[in-house]
Every structure is written in C-alpha cells, then in structure tokens.
N, C-alpha and C. Protein backbone atom coordinates (compact mmCIF):
# COMPACT_ATOMS: atom_id res chain seq x y z
N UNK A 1 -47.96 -14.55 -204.53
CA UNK A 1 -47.25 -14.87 -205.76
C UNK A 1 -48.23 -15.29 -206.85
N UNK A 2 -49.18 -15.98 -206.34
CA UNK A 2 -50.33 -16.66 -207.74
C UNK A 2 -51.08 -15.50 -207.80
N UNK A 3 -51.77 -14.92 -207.29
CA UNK A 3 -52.41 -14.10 -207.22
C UNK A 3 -51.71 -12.79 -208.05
N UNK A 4 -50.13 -12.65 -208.62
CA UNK A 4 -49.74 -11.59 -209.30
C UNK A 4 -49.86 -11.89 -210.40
N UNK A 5 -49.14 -13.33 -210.87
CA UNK A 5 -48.89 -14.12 -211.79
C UNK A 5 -50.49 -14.27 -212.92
N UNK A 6 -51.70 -14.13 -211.88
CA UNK A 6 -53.13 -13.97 -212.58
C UNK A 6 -53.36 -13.13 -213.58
N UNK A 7 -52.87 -11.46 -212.22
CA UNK A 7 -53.47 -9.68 -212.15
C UNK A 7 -52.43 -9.89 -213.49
N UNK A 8 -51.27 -10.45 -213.72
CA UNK A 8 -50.60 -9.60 -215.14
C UNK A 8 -51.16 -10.41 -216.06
N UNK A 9 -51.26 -11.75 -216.20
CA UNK A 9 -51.58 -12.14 -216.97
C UNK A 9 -53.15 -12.07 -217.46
N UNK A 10 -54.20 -11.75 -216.97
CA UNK A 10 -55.48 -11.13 -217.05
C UNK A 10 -55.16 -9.52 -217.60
N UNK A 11 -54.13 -9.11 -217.30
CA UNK A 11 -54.13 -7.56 -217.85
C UNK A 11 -53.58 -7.58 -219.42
N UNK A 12 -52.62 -8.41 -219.64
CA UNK A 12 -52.20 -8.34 -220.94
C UNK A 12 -53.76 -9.44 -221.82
N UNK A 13 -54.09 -10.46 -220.85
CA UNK A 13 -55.29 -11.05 -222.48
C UNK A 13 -56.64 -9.63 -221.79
N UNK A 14 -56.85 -8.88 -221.04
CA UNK A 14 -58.01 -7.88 -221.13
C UNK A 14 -57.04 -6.94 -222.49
N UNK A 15 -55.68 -6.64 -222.55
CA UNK A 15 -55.48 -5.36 -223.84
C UNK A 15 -55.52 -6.17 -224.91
N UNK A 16 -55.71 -7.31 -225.09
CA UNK A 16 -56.18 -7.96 -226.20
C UNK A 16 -57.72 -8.25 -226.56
N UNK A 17 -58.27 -7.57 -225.70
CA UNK A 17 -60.24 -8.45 -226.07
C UNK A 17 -60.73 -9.47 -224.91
N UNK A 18 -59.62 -10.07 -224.37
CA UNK A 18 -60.03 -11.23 -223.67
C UNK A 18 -60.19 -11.10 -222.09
N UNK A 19 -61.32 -11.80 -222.07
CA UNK A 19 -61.85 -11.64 -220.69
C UNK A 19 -61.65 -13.26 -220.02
N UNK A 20 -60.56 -13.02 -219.15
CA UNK A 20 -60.44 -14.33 -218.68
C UNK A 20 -61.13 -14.35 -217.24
N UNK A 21 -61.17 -16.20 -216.77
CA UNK A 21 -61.65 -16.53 -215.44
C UNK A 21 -60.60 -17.38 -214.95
N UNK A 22 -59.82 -17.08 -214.15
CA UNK A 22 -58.46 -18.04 -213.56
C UNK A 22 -59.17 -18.13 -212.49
N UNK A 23 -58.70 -19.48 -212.28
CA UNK A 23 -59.16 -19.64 -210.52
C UNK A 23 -57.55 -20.07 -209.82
N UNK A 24 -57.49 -19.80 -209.01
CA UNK A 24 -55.72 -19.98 -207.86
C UNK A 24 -56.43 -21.30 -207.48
N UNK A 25 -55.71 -22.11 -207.21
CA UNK A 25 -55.31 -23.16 -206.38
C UNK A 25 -54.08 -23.46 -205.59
N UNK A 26 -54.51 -23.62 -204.70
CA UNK A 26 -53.59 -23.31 -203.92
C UNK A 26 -53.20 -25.44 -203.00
N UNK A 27 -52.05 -25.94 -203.72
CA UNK A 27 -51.73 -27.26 -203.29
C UNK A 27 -51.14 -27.80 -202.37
N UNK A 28 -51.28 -27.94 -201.24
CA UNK A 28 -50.77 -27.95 -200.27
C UNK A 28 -49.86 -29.44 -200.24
N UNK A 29 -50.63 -29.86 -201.27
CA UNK A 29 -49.85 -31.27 -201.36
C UNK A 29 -48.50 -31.60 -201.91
N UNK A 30 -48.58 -30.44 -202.61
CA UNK A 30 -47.78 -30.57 -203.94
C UNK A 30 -46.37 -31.26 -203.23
N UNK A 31 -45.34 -32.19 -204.09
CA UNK A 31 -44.40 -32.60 -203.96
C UNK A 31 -43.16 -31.23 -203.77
N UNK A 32 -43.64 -30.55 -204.48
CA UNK A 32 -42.14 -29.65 -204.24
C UNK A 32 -42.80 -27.99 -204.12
N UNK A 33 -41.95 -27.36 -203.65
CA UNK A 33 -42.70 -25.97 -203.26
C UNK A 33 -42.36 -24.90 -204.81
N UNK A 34 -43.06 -23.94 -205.01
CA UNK A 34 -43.42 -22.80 -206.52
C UNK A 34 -44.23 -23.48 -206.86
N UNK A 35 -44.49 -22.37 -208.02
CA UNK A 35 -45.65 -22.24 -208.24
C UNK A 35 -45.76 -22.34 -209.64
N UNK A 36 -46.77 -22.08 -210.24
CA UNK A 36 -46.76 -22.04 -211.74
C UNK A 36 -48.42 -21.46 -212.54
N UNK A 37 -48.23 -21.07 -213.43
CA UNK A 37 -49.95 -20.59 -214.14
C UNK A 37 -49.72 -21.50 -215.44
N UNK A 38 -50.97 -22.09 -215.46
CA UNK A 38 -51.47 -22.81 -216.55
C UNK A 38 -53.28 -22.12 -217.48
N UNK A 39 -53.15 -21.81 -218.32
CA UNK A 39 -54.61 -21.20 -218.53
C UNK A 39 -54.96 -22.14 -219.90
N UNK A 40 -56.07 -22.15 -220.40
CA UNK A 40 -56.99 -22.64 -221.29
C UNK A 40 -58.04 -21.67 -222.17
N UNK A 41 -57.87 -21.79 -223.26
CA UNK A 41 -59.03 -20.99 -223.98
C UNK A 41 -60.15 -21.95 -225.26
N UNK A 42 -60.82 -21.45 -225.10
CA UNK A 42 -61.70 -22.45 -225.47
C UNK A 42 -62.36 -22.27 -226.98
N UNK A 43 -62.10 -22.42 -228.32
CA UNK A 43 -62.55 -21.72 -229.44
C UNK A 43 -63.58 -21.51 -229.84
N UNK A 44 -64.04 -20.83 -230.38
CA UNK A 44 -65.71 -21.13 -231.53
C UNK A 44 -65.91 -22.16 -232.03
N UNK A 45 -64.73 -22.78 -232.12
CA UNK A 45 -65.06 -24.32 -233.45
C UNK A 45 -64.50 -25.46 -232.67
N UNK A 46 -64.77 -25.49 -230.96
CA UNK A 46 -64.37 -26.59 -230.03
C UNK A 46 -63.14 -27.03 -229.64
N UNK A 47 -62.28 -25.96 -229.99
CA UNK A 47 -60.72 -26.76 -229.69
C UNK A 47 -60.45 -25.80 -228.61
N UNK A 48 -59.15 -26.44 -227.88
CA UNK A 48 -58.74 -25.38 -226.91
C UNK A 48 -57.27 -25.42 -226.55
N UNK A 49 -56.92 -24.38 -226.17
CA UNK A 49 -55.62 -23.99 -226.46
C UNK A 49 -55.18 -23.39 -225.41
N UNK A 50 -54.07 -23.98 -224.95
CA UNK A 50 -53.40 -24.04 -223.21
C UNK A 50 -52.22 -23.46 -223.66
N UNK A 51 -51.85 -22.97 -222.51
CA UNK A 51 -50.15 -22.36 -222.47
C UNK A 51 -49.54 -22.32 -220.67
N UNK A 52 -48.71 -22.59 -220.76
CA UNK A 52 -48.35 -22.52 -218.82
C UNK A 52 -47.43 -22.15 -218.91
N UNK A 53 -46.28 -22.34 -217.40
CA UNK A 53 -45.10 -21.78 -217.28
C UNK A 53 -44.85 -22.05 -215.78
N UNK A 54 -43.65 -22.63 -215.04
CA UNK A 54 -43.55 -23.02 -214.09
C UNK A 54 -42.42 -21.69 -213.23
N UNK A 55 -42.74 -21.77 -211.81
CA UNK A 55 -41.52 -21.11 -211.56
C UNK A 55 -40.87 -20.91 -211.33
N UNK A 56 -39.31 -20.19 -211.30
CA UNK A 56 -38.20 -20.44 -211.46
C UNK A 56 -37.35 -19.15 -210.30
N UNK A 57 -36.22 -19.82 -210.25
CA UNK A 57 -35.30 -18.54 -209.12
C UNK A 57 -34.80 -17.62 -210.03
N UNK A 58 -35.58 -16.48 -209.40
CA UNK A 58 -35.45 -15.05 -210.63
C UNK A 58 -36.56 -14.43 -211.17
N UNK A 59 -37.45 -15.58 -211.93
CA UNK A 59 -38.27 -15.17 -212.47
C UNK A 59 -39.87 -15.12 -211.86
N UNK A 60 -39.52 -13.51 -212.48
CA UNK A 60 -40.15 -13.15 -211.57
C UNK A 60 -42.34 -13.41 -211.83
N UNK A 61 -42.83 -12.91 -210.78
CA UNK A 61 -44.75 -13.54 -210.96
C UNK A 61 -45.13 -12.76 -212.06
N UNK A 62 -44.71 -11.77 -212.66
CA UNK A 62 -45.22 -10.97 -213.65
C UNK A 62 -44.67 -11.77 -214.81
N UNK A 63 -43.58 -11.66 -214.93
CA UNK A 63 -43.22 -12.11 -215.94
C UNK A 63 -43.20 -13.59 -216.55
N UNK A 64 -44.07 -14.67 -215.94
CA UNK A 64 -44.39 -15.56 -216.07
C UNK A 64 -46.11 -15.48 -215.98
N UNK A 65 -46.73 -14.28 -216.07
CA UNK A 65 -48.09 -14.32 -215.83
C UNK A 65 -47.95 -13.32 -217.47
N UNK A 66 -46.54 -12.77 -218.00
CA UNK A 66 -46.90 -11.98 -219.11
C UNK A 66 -46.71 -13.29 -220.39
N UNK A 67 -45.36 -14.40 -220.01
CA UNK A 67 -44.87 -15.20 -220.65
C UNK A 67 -46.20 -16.00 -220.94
N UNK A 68 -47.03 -16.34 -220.37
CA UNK A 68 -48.27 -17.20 -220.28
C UNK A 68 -49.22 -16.70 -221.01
N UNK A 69 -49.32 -15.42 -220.80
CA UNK A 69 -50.71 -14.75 -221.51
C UNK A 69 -49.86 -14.64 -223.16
N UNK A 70 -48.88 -14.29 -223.66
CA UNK A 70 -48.37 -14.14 -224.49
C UNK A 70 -48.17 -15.42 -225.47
N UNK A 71 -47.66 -16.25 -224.53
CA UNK A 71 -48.10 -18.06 -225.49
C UNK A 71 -49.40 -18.06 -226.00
N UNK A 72 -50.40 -17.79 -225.00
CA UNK A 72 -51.57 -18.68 -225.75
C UNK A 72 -52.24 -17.33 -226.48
N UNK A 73 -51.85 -16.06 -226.51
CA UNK A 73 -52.03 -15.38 -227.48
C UNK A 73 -51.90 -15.42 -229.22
N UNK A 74 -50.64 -16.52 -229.22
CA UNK A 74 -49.64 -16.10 -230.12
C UNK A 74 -50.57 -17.32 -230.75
N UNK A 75 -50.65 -18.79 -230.37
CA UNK A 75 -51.25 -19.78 -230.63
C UNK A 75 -52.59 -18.97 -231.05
N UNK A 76 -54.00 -18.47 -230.32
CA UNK A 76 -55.03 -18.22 -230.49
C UNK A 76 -55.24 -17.60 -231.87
N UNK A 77 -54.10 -16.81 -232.01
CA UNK A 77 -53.67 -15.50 -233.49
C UNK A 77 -53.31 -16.71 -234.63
N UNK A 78 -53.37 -17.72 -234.50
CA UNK A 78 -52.98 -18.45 -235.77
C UNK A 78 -54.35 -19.08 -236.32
N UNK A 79 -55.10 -19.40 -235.37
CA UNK A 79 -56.39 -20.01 -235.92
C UNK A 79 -56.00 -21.79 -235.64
N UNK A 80 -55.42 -21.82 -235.03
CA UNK A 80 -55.20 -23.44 -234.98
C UNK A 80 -56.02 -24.03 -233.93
N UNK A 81 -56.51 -25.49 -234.49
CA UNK A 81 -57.20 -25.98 -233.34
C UNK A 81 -56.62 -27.35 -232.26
N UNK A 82 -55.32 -27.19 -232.19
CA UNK A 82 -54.75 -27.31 -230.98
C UNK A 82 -53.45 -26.25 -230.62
N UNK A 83 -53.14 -26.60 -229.59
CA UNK A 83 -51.58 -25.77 -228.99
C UNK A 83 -50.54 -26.18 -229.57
N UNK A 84 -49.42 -25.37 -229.54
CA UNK A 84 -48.03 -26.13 -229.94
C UNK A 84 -47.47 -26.95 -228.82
N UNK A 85 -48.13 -27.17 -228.01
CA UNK A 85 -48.18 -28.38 -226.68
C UNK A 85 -48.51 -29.87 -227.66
N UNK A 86 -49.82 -29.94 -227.82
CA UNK A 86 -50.22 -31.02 -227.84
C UNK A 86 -49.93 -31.07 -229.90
N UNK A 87 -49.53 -30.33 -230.34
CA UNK A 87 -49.37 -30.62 -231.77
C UNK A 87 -48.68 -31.90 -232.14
N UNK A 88 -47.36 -32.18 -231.78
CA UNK A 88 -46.84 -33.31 -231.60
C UNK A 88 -47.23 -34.68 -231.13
N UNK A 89 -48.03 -34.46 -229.60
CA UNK A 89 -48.49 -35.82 -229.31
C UNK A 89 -49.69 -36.31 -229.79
N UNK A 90 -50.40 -35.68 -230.85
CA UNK A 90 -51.17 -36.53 -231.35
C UNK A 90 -50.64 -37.00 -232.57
N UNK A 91 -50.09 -37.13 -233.13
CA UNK A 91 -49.18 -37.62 -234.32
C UNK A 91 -49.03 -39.01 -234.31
N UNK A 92 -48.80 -40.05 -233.10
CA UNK A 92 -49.25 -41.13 -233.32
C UNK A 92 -50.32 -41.62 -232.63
N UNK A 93 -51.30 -41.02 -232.32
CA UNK A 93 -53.05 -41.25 -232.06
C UNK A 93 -53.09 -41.74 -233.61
N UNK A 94 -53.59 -40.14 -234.02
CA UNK A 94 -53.57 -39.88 -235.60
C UNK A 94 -53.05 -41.06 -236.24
N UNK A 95 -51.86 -41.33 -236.30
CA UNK A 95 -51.65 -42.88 -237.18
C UNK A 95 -51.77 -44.28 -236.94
N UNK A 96 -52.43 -44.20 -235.70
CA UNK A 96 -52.94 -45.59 -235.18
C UNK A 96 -54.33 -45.48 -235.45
N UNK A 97 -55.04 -44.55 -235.70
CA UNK A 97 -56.42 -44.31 -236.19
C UNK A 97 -56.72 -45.04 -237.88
N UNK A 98 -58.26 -44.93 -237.21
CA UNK A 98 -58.86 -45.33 -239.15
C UNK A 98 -58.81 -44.32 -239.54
N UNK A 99 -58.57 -44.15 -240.84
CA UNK A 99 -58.70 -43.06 -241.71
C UNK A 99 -57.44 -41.76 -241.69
N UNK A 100 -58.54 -40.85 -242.14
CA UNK A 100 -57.68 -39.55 -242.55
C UNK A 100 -58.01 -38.77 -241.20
N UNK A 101 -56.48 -37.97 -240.20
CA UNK A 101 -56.99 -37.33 -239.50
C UNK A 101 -56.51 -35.84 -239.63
N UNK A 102 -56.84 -34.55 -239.44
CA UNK A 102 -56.13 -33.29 -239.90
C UNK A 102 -56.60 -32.56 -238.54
N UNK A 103 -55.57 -31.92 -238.63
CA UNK A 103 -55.60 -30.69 -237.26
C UNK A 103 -54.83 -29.77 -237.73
N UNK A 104 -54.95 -28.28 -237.31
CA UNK A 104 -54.53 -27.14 -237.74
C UNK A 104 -53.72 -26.92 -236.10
N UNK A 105 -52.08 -27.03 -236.95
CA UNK A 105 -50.94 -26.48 -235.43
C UNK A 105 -50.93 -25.11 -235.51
N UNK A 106 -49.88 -24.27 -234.92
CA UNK A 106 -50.34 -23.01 -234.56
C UNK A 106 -48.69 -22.30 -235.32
N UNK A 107 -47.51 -23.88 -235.21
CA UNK A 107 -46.29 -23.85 -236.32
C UNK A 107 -45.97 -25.01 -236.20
N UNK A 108 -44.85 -25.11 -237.32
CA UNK A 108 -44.51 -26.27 -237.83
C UNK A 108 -43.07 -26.47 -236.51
N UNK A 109 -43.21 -27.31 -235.33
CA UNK A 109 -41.65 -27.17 -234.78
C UNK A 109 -41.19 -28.50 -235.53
N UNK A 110 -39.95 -28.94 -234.39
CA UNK A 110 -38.61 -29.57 -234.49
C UNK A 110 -39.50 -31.20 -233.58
N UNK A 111 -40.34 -30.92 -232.69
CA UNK A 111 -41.45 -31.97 -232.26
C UNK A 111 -42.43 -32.22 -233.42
N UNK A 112 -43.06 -32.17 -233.78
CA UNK A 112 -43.65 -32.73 -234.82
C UNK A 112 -42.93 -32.87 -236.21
N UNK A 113 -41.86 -32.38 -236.52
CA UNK A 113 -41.40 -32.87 -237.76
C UNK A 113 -41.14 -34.33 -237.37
N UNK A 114 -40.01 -34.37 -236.14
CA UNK A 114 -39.68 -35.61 -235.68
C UNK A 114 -40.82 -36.81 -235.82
N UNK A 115 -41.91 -36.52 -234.96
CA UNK A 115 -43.10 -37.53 -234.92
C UNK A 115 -43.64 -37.95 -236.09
N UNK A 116 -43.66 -36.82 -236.68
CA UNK A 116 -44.33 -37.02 -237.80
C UNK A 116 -42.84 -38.22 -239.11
N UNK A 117 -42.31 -37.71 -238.54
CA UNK A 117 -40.82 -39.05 -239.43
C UNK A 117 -40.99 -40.11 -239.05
N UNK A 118 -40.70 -40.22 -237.67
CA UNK A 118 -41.41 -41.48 -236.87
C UNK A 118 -42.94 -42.00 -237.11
N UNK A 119 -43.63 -41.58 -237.13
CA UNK A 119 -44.90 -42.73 -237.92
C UNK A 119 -44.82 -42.63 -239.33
N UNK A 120 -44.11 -42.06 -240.00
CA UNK A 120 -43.86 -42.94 -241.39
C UNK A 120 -42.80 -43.72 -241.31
N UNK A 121 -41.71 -43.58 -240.67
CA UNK A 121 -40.68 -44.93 -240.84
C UNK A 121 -41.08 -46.27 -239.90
N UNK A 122 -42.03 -45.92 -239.17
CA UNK A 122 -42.14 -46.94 -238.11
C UNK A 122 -43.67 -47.69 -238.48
N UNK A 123 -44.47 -46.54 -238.56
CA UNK A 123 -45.97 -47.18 -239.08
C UNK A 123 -46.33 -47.19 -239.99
N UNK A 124 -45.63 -46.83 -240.94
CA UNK A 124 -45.89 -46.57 -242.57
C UNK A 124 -47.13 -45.80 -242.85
N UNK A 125 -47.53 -44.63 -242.20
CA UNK A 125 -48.37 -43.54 -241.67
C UNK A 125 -48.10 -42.52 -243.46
N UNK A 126 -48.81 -42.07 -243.71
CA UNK A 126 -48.47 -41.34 -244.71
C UNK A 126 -48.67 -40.00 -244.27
N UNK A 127 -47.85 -39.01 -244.49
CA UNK A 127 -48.30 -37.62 -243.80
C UNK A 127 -48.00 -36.28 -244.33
N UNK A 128 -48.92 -35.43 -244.05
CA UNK A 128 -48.14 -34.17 -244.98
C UNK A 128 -48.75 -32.96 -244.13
N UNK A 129 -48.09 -32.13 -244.45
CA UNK A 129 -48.05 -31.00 -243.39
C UNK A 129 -48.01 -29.42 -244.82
N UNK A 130 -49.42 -28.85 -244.74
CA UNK A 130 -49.76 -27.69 -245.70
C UNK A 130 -50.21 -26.70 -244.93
N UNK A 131 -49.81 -25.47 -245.45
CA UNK A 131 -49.97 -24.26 -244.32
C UNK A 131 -50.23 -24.24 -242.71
N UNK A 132 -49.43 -25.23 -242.18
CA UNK A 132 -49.70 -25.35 -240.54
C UNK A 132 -51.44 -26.41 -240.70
N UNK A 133 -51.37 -27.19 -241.87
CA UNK A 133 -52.68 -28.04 -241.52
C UNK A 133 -51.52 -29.54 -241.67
N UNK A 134 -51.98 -30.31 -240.72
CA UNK A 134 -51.41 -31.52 -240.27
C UNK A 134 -52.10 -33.02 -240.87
N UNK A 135 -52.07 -33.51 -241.82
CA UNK A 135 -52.80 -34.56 -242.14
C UNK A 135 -52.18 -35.87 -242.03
N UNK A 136 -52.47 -36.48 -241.71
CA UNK A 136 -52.16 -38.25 -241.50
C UNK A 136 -52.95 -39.15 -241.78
N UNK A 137 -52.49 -40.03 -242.59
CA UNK A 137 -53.48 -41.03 -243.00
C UNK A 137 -52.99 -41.80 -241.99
N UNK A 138 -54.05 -42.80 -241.36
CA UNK A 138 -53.61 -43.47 -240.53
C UNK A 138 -53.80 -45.58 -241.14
N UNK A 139 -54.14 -46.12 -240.20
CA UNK A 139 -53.85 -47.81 -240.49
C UNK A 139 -55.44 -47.88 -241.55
C-alpha cells in the first residue's frame, strides 16, 4: 500500500520537473492501523512546503499518492514560503514577536482570516494581508 501511494505520487511530481526522495516507514507501533503519505519540499530561498493525506475506506493508494503530489504542487506554483498548513499557525508566533513579521501563504483561507481577527481583537496585533503576503506587526 505505501509503496503505491510513493510510485504515483513520484510519477505525477517526475511530469512536473521534480525529482523526489520518499523514504516508507513502516510503524509498527502506530496506535491505529492505515496508512498515510506526508512529503516535504524544500525551496531556493529556505522555506519548505509539506502536503499529506491520511487513509481512508475507499480511497484508494493512488489516489492519495496523486491528492498529495497535487497539494504541494499547487502550494510550490504560488511562490510562497510556507504551506497552507502552517499559514495560519504562525499568526500568533508572529504577534507575540518583536517587530514586523511577513510570510508569503500560498492563499488567503477561512484559517487565517480567523487568526489573523483573533490577534487583533485579542492582542491588538496590527495586520494586513497583500497579494498572499502576510504581515503582522507584533508586541
């Protein structure tokens, strides 16, 4: 099953340019049995950008090895230097910080509008959000 979930997802980022290295792990520990692919890409300008997918009754190893390669495609194609994972949870790092902090998301969701409301009504965080660039003044 991991081992399919790789072969598709390595085949769709190779018709894009990308040459990936997945390694299987295989958990014997794990609390509950399935499986799941998690991958990482790593930018020119130090950021890196994850996408996963857990699995489910039905769905099938391909199509969670195409769903995977296709996330962090879609993210990589924006130029942003985090994921739409972690876009949100740094929002109050960012406003508990000194100064000015900016990160480029990959889109604007329904998670970071929220956060981003929440450290201005709560921390008095000042914040503004310009072409998918994320700025926060922080304390």
């Amino acid at each position: 099953m991991s081992e399919r979930m790789v072969e598709k997802c390595n085949q769709v980022l190779r018709l894009h340019g990308y040459q990936a290295q997945i390694e299987v792990v295989n958990d014997t520990l794990a609390l509950q049995r399935g499986a799941a692919l998690a991958v990482y890409a790593k930018t020119s300008s130090g950021g890196i950008i994850g996408a996963d997918r857990a699995g489910a009754p039905r769905r099938t190893s391909e199509d969670i090895g195409k769903y995977v390669a296709g996330n962090l495609l879609e993210d990589l194609a924006t130029g942003a230097t985090v994921d739409h994972y972690l876009a949100d949870q740094l929002i109050f790092y960012a406003a508990l910080a000194d100064g000015v902090s900016q990160y480029r998301i990959p889109r604007l969701t329904e998670h970071v509008e929220t956060n981003l409301w929440l450290v201005e009504t709560i921390l008095g965080a000042k914040t503004e959000v310009n072409h998918n660039l994320v700025e926060i003044q922080g304390r």
